[in-house]
N, C-alpha and C. Protein backbone atom coordinates (compact mmCIF):
# COMPACT_ATOMS: atom_id res chain seq x y z
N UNK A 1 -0.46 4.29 -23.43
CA UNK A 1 -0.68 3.04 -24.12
C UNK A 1 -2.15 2.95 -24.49
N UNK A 2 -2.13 2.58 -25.78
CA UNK A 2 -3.81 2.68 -26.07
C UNK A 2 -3.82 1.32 -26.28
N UNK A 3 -5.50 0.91 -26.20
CA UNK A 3 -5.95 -0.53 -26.66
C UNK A 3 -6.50 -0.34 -27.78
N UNK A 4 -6.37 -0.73 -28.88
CA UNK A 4 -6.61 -0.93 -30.41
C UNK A 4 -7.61 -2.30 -30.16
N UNK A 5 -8.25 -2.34 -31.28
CA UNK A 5 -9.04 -3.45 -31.46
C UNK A 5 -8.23 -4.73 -32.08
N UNK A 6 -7.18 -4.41 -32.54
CA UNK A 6 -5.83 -5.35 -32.48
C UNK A 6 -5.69 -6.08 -31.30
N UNK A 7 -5.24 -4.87 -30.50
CA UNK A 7 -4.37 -5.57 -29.43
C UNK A 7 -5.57 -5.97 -28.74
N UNK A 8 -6.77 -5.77 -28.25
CA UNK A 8 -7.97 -6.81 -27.10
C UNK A 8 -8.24 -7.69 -28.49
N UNK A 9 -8.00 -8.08 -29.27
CA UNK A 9 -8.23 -9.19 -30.13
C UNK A 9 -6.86 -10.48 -29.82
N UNK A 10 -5.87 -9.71 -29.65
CA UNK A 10 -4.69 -10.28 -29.70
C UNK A 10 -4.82 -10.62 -28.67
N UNK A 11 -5.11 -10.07 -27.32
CA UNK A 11 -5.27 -10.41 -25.62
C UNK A 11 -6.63 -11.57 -25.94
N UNK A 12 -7.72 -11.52 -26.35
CA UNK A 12 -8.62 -12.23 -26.40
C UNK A 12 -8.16 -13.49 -26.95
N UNK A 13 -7.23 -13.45 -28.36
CA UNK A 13 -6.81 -15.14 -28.36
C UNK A 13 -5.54 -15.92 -27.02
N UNK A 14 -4.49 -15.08 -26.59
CA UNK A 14 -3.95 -15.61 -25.98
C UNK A 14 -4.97 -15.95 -25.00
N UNK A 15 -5.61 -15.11 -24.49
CA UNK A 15 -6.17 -16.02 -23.18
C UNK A 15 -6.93 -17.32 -23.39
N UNK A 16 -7.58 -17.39 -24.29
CA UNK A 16 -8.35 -18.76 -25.00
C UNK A 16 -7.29 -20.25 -25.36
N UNK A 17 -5.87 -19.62 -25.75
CA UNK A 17 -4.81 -20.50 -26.03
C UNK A 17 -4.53 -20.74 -24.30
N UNK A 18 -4.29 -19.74 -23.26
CA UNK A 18 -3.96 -20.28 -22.13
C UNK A 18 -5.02 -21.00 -21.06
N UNK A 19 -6.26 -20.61 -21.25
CA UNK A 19 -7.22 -21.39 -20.86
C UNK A 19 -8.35 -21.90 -21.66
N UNK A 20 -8.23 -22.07 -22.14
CA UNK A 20 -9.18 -23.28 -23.36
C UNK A 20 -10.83 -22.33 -23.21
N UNK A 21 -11.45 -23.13 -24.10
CA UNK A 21 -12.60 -22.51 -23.98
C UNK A 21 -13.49 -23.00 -23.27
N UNK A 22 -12.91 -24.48 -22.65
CA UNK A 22 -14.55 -24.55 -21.76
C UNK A 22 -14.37 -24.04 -20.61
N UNK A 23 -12.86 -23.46 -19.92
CA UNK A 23 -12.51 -22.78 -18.75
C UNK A 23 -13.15 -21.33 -18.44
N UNK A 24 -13.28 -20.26 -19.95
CA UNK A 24 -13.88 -18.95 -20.02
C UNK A 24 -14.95 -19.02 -19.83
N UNK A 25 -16.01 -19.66 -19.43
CA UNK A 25 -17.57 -19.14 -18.79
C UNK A 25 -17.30 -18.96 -16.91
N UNK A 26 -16.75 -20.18 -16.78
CA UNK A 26 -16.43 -20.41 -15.26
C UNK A 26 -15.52 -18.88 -14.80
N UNK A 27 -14.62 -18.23 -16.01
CA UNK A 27 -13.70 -17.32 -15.10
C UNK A 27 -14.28 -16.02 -15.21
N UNK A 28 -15.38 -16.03 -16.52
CA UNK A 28 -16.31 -14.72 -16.52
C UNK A 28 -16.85 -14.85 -15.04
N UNK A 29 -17.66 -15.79 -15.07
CA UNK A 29 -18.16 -15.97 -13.71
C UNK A 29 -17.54 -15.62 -12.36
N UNK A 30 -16.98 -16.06 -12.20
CA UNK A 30 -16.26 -15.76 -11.06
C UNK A 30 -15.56 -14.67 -11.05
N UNK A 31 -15.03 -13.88 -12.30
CA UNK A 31 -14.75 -12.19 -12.34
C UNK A 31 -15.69 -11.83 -11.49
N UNK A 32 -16.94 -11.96 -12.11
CA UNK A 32 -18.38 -11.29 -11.96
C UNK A 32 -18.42 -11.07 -10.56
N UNK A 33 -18.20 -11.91 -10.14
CA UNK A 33 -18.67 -12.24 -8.88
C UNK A 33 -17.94 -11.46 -7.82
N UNK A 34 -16.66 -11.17 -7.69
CA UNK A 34 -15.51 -10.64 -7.30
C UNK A 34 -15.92 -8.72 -7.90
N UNK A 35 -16.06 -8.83 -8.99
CA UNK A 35 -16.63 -7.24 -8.87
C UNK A 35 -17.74 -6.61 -8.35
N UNK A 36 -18.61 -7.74 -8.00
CA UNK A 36 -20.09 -7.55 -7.61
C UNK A 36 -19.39 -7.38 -5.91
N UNK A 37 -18.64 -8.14 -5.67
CA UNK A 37 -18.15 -8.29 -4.48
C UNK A 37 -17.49 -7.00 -3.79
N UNK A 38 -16.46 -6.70 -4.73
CA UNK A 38 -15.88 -5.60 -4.60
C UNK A 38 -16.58 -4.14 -4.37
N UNK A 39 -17.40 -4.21 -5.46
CA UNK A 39 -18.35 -3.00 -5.31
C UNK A 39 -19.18 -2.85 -4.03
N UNK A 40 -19.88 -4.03 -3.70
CA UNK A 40 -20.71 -4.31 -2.40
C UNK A 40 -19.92 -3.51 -1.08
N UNK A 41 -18.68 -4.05 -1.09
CA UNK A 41 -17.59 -3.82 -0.10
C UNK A 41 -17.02 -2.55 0.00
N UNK A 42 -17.24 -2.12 -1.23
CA UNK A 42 -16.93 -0.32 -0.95
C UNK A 42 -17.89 0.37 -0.27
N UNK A 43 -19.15 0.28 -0.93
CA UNK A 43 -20.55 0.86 -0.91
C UNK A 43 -20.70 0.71 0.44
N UNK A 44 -20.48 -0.50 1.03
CA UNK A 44 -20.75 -0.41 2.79
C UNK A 44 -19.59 -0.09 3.67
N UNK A 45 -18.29 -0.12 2.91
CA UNK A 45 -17.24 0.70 3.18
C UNK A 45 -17.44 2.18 3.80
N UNK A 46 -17.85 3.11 2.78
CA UNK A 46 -18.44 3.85 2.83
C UNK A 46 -19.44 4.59 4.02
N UNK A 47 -20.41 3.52 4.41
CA UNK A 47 -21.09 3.72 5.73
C UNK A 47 -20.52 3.83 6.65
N UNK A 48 -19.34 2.97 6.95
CA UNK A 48 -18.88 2.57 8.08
C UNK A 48 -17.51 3.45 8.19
N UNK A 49 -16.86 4.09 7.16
CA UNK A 49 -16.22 4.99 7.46
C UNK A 49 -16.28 6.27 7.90
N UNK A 50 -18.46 6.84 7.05
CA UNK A 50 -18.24 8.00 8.17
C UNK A 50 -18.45 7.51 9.75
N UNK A 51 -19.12 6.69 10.39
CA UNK A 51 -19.26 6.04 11.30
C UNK A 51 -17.91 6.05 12.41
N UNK A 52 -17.15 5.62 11.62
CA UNK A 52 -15.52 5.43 12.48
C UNK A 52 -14.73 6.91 12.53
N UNK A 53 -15.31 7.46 11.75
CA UNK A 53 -14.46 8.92 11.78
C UNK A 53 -15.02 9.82 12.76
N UNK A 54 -15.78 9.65 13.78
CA UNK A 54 -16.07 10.17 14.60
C UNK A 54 -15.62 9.65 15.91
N UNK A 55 -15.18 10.75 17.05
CA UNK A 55 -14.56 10.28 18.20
C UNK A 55 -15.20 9.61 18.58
N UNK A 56 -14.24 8.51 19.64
CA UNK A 56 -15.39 7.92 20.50
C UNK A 56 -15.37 8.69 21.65
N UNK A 57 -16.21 8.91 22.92
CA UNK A 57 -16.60 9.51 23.76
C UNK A 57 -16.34 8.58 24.74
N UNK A 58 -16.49 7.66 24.99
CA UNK A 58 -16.04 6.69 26.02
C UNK A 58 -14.34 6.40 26.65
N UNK A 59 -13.75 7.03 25.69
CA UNK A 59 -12.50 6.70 26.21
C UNK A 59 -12.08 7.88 27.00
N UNK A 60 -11.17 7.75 28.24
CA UNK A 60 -10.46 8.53 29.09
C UNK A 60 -9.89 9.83 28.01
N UNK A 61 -9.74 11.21 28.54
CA UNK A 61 -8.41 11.68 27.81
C UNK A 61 -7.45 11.72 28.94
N UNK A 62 -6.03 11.52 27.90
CA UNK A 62 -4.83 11.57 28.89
C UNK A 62 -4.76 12.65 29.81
N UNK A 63 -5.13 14.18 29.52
CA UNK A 63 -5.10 15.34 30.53
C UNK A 63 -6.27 15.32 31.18
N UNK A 64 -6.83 14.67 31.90
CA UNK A 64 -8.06 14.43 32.30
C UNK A 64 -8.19 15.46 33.88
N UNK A 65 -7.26 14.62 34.39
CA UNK A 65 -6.87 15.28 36.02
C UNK A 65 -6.95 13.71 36.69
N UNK A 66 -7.24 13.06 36.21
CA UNK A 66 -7.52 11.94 37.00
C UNK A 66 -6.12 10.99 37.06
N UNK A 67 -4.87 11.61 37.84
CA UNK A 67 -3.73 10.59 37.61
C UNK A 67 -3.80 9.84 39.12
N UNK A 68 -3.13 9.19 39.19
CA UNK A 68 -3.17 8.28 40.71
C UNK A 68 -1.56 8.12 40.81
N UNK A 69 -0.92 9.76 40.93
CA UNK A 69 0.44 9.08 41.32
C UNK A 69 1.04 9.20 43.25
């Protein structure tokens, strides 16, 4: 499916017919904000996943020798 300058013209009036025009600054906005968001959230995503991908050392292993039966 391609986007023609038709069809984001054609998407650009319906959305103006479904939310008027003084509603489109407020929802740019708040896109904005949500991708700024999103991006933020990967980027430190990122840190914290190599972080977690390493064992932890503190926990018991099950074949340890240490059973108490």
């Amino acid at each position: 499916m391609e986007l023609s300058v038709g069809k984001i013209l054609l998407i650009l009036v319906i959305v103006v017919l479904v939310f008027g025009t003084a509603r489109l600054p407020k929802i740019g906005e708040d896109i904005g904000r949500a991708v700024r968001s999103f991006k933020k959230g990967v980027h430190t995503g990122d840190d914290e996943t190599g972080a977690s991908a390493k064992p932890a050392d503190d926990k018991p292993q099950s074949g340890s020798g240490n059973s108490s039966h």
